[in-house]
Protein backbone atom coordinates (compact mmCIF):
# COMPACT_ATOMS: atom_id res chain seq x y z
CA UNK A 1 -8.68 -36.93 22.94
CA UNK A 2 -10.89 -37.78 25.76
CA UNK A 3 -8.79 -38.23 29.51
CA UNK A 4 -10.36 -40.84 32.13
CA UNK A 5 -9.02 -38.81 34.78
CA UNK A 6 -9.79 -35.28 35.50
CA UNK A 7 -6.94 -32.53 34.50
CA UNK A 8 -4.83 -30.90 31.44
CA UNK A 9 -2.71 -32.37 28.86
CA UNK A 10 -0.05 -30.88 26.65
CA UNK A 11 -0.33 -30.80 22.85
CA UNK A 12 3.11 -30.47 21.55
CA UNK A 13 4.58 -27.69 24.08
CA UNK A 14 0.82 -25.58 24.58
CA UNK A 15 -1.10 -26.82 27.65
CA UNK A 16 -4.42 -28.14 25.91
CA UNK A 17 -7.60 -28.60 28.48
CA UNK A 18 -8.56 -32.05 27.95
CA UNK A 19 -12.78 -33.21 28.12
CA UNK A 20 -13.41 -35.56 30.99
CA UNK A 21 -15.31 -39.12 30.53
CA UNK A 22 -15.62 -42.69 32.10
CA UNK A 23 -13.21 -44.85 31.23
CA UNK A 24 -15.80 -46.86 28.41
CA UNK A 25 -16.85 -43.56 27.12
CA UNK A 26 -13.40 -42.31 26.68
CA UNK A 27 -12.49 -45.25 24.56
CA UNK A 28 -15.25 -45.05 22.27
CA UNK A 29 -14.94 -41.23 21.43
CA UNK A 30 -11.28 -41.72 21.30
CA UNK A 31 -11.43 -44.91 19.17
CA UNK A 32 -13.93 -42.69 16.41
CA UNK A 33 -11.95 -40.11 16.18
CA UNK A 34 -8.57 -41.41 15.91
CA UNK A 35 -6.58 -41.75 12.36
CA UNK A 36 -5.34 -45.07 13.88
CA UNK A 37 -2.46 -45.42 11.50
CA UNK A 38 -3.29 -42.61 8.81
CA UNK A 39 -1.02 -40.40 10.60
CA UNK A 40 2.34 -38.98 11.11
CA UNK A 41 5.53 -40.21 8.33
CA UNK A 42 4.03 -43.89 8.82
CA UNK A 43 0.88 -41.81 7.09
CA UNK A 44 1.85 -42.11 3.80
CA UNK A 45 3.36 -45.77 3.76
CA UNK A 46 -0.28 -47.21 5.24
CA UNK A 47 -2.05 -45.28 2.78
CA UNK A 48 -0.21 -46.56 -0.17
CA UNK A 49 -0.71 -49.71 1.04
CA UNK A 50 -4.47 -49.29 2.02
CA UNK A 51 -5.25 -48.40 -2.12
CA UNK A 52 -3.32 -51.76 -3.15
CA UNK A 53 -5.27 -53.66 -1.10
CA UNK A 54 -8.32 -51.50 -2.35
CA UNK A 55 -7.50 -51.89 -5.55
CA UNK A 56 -6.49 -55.63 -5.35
CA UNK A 57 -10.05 -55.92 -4.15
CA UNK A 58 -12.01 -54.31 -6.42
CA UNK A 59 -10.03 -55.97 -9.71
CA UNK A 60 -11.12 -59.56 -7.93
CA UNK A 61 -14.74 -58.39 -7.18
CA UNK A 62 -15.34 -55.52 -9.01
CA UNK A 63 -14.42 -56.23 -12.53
CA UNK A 64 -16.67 -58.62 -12.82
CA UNK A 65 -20.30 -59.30 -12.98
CA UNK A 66 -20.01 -61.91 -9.41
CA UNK A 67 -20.04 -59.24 -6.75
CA UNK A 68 -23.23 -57.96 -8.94
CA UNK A 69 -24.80 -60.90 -8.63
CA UNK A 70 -23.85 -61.28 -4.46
CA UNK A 71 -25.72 -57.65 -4.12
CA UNK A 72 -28.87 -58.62 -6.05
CA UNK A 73 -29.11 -62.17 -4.28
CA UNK A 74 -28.51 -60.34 -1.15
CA UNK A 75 -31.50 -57.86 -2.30
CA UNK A 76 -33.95 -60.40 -2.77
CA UNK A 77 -33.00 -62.50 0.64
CA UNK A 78 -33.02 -59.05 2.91
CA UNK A 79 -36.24 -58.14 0.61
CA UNK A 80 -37.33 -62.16 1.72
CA UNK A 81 -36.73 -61.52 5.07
CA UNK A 82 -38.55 -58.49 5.44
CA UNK A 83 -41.78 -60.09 3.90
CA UNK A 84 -40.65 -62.90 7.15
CA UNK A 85 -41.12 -60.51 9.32
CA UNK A 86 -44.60 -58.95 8.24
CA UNK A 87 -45.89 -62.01 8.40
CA UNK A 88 -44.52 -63.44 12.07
CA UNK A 89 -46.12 -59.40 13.20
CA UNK A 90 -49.34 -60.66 11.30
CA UNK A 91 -49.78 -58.71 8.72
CA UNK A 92 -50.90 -61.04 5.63
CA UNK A 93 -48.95 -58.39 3.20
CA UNK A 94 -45.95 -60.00 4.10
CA UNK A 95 -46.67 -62.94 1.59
CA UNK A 96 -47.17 -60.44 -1.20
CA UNK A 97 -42.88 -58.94 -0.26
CA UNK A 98 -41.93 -62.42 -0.25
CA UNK A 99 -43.47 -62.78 -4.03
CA UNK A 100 -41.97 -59.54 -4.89
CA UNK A 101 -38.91 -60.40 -3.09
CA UNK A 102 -37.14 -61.22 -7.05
CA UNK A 103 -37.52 -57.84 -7.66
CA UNK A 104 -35.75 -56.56 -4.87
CA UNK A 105 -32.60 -56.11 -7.10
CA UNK A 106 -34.31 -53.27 -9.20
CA UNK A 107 -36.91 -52.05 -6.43
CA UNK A 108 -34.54 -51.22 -3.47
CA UNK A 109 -32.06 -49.56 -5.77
CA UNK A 110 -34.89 -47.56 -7.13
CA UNK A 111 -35.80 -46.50 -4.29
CA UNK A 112 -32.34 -46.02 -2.78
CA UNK A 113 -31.83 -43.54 -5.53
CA UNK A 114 -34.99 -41.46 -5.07
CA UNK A 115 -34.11 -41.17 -1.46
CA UNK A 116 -30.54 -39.78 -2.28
CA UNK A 117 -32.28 -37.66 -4.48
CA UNK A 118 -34.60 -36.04 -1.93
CA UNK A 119 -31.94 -35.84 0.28
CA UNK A 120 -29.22 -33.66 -1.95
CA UNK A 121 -32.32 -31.43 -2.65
CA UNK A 122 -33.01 -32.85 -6.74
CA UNK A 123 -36.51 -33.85 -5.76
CA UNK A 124 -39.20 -32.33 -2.94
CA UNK A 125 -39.71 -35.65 -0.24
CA UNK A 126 -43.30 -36.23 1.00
CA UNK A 127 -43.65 -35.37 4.60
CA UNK A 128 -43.32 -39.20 5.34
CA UNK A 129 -40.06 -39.71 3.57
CA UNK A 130 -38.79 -36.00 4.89
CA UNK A 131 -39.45 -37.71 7.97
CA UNK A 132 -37.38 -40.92 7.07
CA UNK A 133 -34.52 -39.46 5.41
CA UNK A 134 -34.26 -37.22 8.56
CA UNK A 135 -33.81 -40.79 10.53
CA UNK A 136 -31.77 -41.83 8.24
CA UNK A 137 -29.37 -38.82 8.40
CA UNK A 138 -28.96 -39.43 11.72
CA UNK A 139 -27.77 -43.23 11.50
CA UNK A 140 -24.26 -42.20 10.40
CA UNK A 141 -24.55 -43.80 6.95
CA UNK A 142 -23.05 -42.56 3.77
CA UNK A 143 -24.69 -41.16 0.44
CA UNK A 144 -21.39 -42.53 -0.90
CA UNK A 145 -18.94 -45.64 -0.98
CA UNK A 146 -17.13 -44.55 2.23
CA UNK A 147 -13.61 -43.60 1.44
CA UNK A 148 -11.55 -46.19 3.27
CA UNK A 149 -12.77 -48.65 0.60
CA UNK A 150 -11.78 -46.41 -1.76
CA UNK A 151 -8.19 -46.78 -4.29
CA UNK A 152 -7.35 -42.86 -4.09
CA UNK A 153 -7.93 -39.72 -2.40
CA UNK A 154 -9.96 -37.85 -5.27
CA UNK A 155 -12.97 -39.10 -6.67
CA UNK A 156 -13.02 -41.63 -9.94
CA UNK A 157 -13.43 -40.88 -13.38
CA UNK A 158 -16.67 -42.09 -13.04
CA UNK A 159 -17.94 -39.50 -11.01
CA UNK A 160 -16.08 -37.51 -13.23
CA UNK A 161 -18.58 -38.28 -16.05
CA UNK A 162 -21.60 -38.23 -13.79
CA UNK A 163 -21.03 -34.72 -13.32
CA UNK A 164 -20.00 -33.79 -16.56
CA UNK A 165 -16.52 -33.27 -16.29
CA UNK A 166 -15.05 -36.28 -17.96
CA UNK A 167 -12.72 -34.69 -20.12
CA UNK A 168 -11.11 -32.17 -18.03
CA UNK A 169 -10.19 -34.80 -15.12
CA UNK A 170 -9.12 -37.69 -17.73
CA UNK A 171 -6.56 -34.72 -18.95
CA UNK A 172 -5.82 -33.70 -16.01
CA UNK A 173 -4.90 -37.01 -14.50
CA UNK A 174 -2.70 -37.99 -17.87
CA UNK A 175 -0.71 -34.57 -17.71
CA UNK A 176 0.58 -36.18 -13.98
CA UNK A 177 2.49 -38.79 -15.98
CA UNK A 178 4.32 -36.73 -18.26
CA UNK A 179 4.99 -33.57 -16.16
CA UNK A 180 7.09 -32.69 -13.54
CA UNK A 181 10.09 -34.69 -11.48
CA UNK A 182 10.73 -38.52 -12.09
CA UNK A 183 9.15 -39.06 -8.88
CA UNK A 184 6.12 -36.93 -9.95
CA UNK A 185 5.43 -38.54 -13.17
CA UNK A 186 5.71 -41.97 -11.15
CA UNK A 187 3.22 -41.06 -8.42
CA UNK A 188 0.68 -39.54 -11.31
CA UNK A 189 0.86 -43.56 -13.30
CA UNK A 190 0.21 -45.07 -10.04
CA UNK A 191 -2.57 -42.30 -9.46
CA UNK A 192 -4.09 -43.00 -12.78
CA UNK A 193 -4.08 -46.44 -12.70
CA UNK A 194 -5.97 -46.05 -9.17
CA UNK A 195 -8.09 -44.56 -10.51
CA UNK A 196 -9.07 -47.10 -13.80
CA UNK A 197 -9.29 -49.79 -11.18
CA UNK A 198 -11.57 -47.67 -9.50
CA UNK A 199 -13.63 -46.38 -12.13
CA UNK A 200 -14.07 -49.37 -13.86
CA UNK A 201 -15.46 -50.93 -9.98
CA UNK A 202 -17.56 -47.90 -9.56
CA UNK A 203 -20.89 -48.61 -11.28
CA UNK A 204 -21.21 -51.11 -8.58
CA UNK A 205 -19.46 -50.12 -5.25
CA UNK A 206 -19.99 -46.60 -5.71
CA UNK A 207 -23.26 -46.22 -7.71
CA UNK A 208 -24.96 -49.52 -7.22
CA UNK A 209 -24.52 -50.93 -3.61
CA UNK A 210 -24.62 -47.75 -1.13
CA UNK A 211 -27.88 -47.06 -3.01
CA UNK A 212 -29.79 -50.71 -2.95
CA UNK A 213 -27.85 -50.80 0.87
CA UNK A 214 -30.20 -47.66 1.24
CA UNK A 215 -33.31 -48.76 -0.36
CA UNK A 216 -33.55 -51.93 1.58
CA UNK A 217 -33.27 -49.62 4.75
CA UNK A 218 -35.50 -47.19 3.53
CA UNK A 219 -38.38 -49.98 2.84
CA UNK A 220 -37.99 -51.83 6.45
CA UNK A 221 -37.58 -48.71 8.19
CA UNK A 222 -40.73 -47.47 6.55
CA UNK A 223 -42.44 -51.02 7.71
CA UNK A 224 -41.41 -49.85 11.37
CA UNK A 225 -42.72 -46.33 11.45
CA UNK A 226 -46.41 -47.18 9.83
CA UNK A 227 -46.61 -50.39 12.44
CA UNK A 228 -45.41 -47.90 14.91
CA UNK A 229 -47.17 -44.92 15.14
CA UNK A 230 -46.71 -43.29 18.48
CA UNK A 231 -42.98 -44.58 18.80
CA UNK A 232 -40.57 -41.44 20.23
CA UNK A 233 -38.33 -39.47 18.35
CA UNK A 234 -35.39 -41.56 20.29
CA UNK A 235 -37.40 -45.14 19.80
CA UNK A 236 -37.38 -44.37 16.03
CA UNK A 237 -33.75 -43.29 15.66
CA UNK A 238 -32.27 -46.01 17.83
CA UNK A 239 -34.55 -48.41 15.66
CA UNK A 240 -32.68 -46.89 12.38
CA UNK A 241 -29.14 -47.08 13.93
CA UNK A 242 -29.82 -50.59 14.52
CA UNK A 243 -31.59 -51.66 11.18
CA UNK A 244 -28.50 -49.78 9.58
CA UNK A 245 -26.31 -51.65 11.32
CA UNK A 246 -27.97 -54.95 9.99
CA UNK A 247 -27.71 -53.79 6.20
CA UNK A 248 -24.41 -52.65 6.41
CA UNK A 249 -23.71 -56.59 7.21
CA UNK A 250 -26.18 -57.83 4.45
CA UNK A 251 -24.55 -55.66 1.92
CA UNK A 252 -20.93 -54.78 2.57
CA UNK A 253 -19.41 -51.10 2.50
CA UNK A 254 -19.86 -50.89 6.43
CA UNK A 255 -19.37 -47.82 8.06
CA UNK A 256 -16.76 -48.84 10.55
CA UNK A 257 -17.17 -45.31 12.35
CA UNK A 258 -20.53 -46.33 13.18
CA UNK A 259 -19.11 -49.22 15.84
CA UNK A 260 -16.13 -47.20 17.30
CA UNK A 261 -13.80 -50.06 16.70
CA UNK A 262 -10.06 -49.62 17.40
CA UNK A 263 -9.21 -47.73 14.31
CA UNK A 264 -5.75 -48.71 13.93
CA UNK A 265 -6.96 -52.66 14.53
CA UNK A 266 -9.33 -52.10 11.57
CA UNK A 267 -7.08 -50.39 9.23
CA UNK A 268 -4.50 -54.03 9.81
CA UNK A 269 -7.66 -56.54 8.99
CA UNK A 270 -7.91 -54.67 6.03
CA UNK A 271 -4.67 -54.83 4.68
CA UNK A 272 -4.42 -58.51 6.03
CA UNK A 273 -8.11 -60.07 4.83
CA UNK A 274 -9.81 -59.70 1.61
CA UNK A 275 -12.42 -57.63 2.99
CA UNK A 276 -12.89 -57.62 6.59
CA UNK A 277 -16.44 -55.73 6.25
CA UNK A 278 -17.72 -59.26 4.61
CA UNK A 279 -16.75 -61.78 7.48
CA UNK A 280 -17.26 -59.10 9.91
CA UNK A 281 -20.93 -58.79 8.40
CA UNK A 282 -21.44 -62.54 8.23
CA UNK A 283 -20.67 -63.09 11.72
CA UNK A 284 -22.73 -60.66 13.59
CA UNK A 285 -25.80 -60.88 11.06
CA UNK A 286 -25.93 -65.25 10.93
CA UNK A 287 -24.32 -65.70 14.53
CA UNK A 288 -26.78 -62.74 15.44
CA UNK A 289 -29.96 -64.21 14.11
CA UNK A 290 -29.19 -67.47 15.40
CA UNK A 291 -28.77 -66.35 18.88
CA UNK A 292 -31.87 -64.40 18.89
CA UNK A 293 -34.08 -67.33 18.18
CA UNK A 294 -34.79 -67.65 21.81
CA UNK A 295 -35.87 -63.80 21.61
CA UNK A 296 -37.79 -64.00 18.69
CA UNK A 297 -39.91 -67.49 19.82
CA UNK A 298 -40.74 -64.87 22.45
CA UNK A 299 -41.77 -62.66 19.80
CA UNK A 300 -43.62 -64.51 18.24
CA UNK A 301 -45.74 -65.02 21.52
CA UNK A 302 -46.40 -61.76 22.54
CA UNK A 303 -47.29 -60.80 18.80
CA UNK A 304 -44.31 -58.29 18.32
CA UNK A 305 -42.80 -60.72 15.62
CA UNK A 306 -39.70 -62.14 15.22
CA UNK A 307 -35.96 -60.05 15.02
CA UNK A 308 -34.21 -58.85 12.56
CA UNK A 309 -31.29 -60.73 12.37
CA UNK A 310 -33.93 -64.00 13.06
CA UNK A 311 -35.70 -62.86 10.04
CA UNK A 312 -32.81 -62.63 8.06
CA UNK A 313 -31.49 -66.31 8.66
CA UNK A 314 -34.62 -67.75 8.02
CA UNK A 315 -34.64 -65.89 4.81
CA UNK A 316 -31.12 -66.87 3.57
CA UNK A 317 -31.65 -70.74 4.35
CA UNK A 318 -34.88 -70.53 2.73
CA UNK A 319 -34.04 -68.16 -0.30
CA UNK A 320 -30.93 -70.96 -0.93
CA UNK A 321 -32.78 -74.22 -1.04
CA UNK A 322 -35.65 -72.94 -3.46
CA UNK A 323 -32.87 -71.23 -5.31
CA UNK A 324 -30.91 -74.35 -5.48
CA UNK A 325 -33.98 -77.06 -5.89
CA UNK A 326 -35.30 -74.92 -8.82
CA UNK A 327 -31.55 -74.99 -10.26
CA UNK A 328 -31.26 -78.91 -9.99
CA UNK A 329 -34.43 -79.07 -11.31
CA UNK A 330 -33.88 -76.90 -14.17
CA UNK A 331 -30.53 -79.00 -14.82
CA UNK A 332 -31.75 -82.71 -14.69
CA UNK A 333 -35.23 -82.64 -14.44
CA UNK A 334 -35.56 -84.48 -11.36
CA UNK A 335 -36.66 -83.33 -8.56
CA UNK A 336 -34.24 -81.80 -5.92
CA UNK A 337 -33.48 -84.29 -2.43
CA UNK A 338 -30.56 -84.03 0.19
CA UNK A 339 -27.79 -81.33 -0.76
CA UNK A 340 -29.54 -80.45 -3.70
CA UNK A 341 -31.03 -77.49 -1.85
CA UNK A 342 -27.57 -76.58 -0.72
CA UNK A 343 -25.40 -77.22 -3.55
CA UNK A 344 -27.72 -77.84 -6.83
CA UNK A 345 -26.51 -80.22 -9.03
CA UNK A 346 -25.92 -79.31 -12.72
CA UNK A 347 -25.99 -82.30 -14.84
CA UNK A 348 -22.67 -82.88 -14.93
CA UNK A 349 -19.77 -84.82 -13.73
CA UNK A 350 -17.27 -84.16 -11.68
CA UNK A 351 -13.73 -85.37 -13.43
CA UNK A 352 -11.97 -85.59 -10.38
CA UNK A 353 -14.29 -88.01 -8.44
CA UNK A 354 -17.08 -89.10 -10.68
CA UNK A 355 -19.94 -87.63 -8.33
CA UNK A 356 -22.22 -85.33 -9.97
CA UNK A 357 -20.97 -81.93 -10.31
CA UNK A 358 -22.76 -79.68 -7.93
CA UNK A 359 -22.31 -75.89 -7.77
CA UNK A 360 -23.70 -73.05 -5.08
CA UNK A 361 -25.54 -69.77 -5.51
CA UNK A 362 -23.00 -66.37 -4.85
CA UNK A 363 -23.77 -65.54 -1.02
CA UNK A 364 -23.54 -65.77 2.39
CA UNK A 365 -24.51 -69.53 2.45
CA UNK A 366 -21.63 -70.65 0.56
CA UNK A 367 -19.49 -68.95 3.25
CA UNK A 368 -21.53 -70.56 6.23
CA UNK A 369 -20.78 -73.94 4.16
CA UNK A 370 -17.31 -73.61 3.21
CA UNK A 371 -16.83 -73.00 7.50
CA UNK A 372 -18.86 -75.75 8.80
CA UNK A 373 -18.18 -78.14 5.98
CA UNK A 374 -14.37 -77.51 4.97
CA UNK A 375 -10.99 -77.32 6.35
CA UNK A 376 -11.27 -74.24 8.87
CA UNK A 377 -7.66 -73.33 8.11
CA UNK A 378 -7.78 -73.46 3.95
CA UNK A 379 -11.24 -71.16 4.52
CA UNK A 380 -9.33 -69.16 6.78
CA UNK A 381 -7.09 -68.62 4.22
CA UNK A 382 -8.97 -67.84 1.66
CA UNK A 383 -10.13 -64.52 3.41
CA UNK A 384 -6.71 -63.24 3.00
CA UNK A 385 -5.80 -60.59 1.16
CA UNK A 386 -5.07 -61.69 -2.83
CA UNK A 387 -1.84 -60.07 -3.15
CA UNK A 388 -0.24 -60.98 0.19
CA UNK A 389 -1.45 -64.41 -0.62
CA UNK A 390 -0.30 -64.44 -4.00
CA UNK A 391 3.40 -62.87 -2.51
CA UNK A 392 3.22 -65.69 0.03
CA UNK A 393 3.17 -68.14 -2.10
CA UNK A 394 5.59 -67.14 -4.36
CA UNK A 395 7.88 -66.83 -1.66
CA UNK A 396 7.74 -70.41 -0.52
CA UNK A 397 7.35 -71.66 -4.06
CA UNK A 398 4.04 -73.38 -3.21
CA UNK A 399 0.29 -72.82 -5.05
CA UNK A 400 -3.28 -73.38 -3.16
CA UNK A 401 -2.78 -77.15 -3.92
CA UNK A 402 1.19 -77.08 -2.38
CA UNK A 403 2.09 -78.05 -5.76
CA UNK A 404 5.55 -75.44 -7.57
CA UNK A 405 4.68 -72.48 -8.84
CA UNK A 406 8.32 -72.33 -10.97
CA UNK A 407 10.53 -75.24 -11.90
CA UNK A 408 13.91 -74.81 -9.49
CA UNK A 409 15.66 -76.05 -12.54
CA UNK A 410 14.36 -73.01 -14.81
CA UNK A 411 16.32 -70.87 -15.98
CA UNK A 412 15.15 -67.23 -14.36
CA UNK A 413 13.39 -65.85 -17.35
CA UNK A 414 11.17 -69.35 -17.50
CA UNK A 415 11.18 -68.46 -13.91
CA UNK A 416 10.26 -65.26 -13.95
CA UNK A 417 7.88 -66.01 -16.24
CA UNK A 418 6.18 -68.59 -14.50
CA UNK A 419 5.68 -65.86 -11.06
CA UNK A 420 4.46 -63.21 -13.46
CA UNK A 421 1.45 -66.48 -14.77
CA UNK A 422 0.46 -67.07 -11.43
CA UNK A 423 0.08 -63.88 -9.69
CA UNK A 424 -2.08 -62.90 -13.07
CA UNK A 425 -4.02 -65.66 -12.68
CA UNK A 426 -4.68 -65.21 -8.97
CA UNK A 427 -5.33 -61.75 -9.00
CA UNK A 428 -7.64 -61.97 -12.22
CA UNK A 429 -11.55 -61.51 -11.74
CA UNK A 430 -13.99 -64.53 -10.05
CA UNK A 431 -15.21 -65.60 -13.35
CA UNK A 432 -12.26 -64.92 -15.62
CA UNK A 433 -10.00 -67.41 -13.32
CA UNK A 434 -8.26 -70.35 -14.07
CA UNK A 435 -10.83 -71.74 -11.76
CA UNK A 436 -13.74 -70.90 -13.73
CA UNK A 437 -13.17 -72.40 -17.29
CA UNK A 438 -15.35 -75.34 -18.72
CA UNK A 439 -14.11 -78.44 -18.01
CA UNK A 440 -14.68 -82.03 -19.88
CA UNK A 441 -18.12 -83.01 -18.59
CA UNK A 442 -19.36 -79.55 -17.08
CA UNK A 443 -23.05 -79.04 -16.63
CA UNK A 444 -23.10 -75.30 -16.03
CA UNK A 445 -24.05 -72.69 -18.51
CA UNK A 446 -22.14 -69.61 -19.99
CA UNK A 447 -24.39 -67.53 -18.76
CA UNK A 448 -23.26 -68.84 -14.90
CA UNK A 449 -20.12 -68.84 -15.39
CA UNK A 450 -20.26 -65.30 -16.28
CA UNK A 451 -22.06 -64.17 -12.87
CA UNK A 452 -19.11 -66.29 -11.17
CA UNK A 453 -20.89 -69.43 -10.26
CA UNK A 454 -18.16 -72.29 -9.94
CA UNK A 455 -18.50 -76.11 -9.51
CA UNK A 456 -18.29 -76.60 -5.90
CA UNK A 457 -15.25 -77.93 -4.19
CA UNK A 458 -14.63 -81.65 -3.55
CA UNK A 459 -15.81 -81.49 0.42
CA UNK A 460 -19.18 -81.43 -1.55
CA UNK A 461 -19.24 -83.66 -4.19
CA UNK A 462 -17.19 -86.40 -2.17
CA UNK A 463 -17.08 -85.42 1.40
CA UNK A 464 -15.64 -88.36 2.81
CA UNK A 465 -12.95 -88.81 0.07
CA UNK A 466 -12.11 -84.46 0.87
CA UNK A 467 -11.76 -85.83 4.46
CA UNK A 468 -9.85 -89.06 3.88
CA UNK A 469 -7.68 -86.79 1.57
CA UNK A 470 -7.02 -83.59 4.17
CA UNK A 471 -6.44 -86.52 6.76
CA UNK A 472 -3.60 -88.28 3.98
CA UNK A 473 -1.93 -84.56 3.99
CA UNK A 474 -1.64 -83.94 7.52
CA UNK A 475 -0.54 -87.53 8.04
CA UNK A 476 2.37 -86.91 5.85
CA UNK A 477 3.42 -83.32 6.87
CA UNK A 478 3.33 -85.04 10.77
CA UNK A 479 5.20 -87.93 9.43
CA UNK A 480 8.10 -85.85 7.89
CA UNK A 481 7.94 -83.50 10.37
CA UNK A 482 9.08 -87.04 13.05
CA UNK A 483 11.89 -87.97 10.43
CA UNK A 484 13.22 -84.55 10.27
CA UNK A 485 13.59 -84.13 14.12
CA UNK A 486 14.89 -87.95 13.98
CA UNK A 487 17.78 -86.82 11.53
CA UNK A 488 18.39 -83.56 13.71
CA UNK A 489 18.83 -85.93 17.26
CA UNK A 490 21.05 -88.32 15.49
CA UNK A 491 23.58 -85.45 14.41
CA UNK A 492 23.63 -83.83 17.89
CA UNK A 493 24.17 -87.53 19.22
CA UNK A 494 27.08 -87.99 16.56
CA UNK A 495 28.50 -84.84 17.62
């Protein structure tokens, strides 16, 4: 550790010389390289719970093809807004990334790939990309998913087969359940089934995402180096911290070592929150590029271009309402107006209201919605993690619509049975959900359900009847709440 005030420490019973900083550098060299709470006997306990709430994860994102479809939509709006960008520095090629932007899905990962490549030493880089991957190397990024996302220690049985030993691992890792103590056997399932989740989730968060997370860098950062010839050594690196920084919120899997957060704080929002790296990623790349409109107006001006983060918000609201007018058009063959570009509609009906069903692209915007648009405190809750969700809710006998989850009058197998129903179905993949099936007068298509698109909630199809409604609840939860303090005065006046 790193002392703010000049002297020597004690580690256990040696005398240890302690390094010397300001108080601000102290905290962010002791905040990197602490364990936070992967340390001493409560070691152990947060790590088990850490690869639950891994695994949790990856089973509701992971096993299905919506998370797939949030990287490649995120692909083509960071491709989108890089084209953006070209164009507000003036160069006309900028219109030709935004065509190519659909691509972006295939392209960056391509190119993600032969940059990992050139970098383990398969393939000789030019001198330019030698130069680039050296940039990159310094940016503190990973060739990998980084391990805290991760559901065990060891790697997956996907890696496993990558490197062509498949086989051996698998029967290594099913020898652990038959072999040894009770206690052994136990911890080798609970291993092995770690590692399914994990290997089935792979393809994408350990294959597919850290390299189109790399290929999007690769491509902008290459966009800053040819526009900028004679920039230093130090101009170009602190450039490629920075644009790392902005795809690690684009695309997930951030490097939290990179912003010498308060490691233990972390390690809590991640066994608390669904995935912490997502809102965290939202809010400093949206809130970011809307706050640096001001900067990039001034930009624009001086001929330097617009921001980042600018760049990118531009290219998410614009990417969404072509996106979304094309879908509505595609649906009812009328031309998109209003919230169509927001929240297409799909020829359908919704049963509960009678408004046209309207459903939303997998991304960012339906987040920046669902805040601005929706109860704060159900959204809120939605970022929580599945399983403590799922446990709350058993608990207090109450689903996501405050309806039972068992009949009190149930005998406790029905009972059990009707716990062991509901945490399946909340823990089951996006577009396997109870959610997600085809209801009576549906206008979306197998082929969107399958990627996890959803009819929207009701604060879109009927916003003022969602309002009137959340209003009716909170009216009567305040109203009960008066009679129940009523009935409590009287008794203490009786007594």
């Amino acid at each position: 550790l790193v002392r703010t005030e000049k002297g020597a420490g004690t580690v256990g019973h040696r005398p240890e010389k302690m390094l010397y900083a300001p108080e601000g550098a102290a905290r962010v060299y002791n905040n990197y390289i602490s364990k936070g709470l992967n340390q001493g006997d409560a070691g152990p306990i947060y790590r088990g719970a850490r690869a639950v709430a891994n695994g949790l994860v990856q089973m509701k994102l992971g096993l299905s093809a919506f998370h797939g479809a949030v990287m490649g939509q995120e692909g083509i709006i960071s491709e989108m807004a890089r084209g953006i960008k070209q164009v507000s520095q003036g160069d006309v090629k900028g219109l030709a990334t935004m065509a190519k932007s659909p691509a972006a899905p295939v392209t960056s990962y391509l190119r993600g790939t032969k940059m990992a490549d050139q970098i383990v030493g398969k393939t000789a880089p030019s001198e330019f990309d030698s130069k680039l991957n050296g940039i990159w190397e310094r940016t503190g990024q990973r060739l990998g998913m980084d391990k805290i996302y991760a559901t065990r220690k060891g790697t997956s049985l996907f890696a496993s087969a990558l490197r062509g030993t498949f086989q051996r691992d698998l029967q290594n890792a099913l020898q652990t359940t038959y072999k040894g103590t009770a206690g052994e056997r136990v911890k080798g399932a609970l291993d092995l089934a770690g590692n399914v989740i994990q290997s089935t989730a792979a393809p994408l968060f350990e294959h597919y995402i850290p390299n189109v997370k790399r290929g999007a860098w690769a491509q902008q950062m290459s966009d800053f180096l040819k526009a900028n010839p004679n920039a230093t050594e130090a101009e170009q690196v602190a450039y490629g911290q920075k644009l790392s920084d902005n795809i690690d919120n684009r695309f997930g899997e951030l490097v939290a070592d990179n912003n010498f957060w308060n490691k233990s704080a972390y390690q809590i929002g991640q066994l608390l929150m669904l995935s912490p790296s997502w809102n965290i990623g939202t809010a400093r790349e949206i809130g970011g590029g809307i706050a640096n409109i001001p900067k990039s107006l001034k930009g624009l001006v001086q001929g330097k271009g617009i921001d980042d983060k600018t760049a990118y918000v531009a290219a998410l609201v614009g990417t969404t309402m072509l996106e979304n007018g094309v879908a509505t058009y595609m649906h009812t063959g009328k031309p998109p107006q209003g919230e169509d570009y927001f929240a297409y509609r799909t020829g359908g009906t919704d049963p509960a209201t009678g408004q046209p069903e309207r459903a939303m692209m997998p991304g960012y915007m339906k987040d920046v919605l669902a805040w601005t648009m929706n109860d704060p405190r159900a959204e809120a809750w939605n970022k929580a993690n599945p399983g403590l969700k799922t446990l709350y809710e058993t608990i207090r006998n109450r689903d996501y619509k405050d309806q039972p989850i068992v009949n009190p009058q149930g005998s406790p197998t029905e009972q059990l049975g009707e716990v062991a129903q509901y945490g399946a179905e909340q823990l089951t993949p996006i577009p396997f959900g109870e959610s997600n099936k085809p209801k009576k007068g549906s206008g979306l298509t197998p082929v969107e359900r399958a990627v996890g698109i959803r009819p929207t909630s009701r604060y879109l199809t009927d916003p003022q009847g969602s309002k009137a409604a959340q209003a009716g609840r909170d009216l009567r939860a305040w109203k009960a709440k008066q009679r129940t303090d009523a009935r409590m005065k009287a008794r203490e006046a009786d007594q």
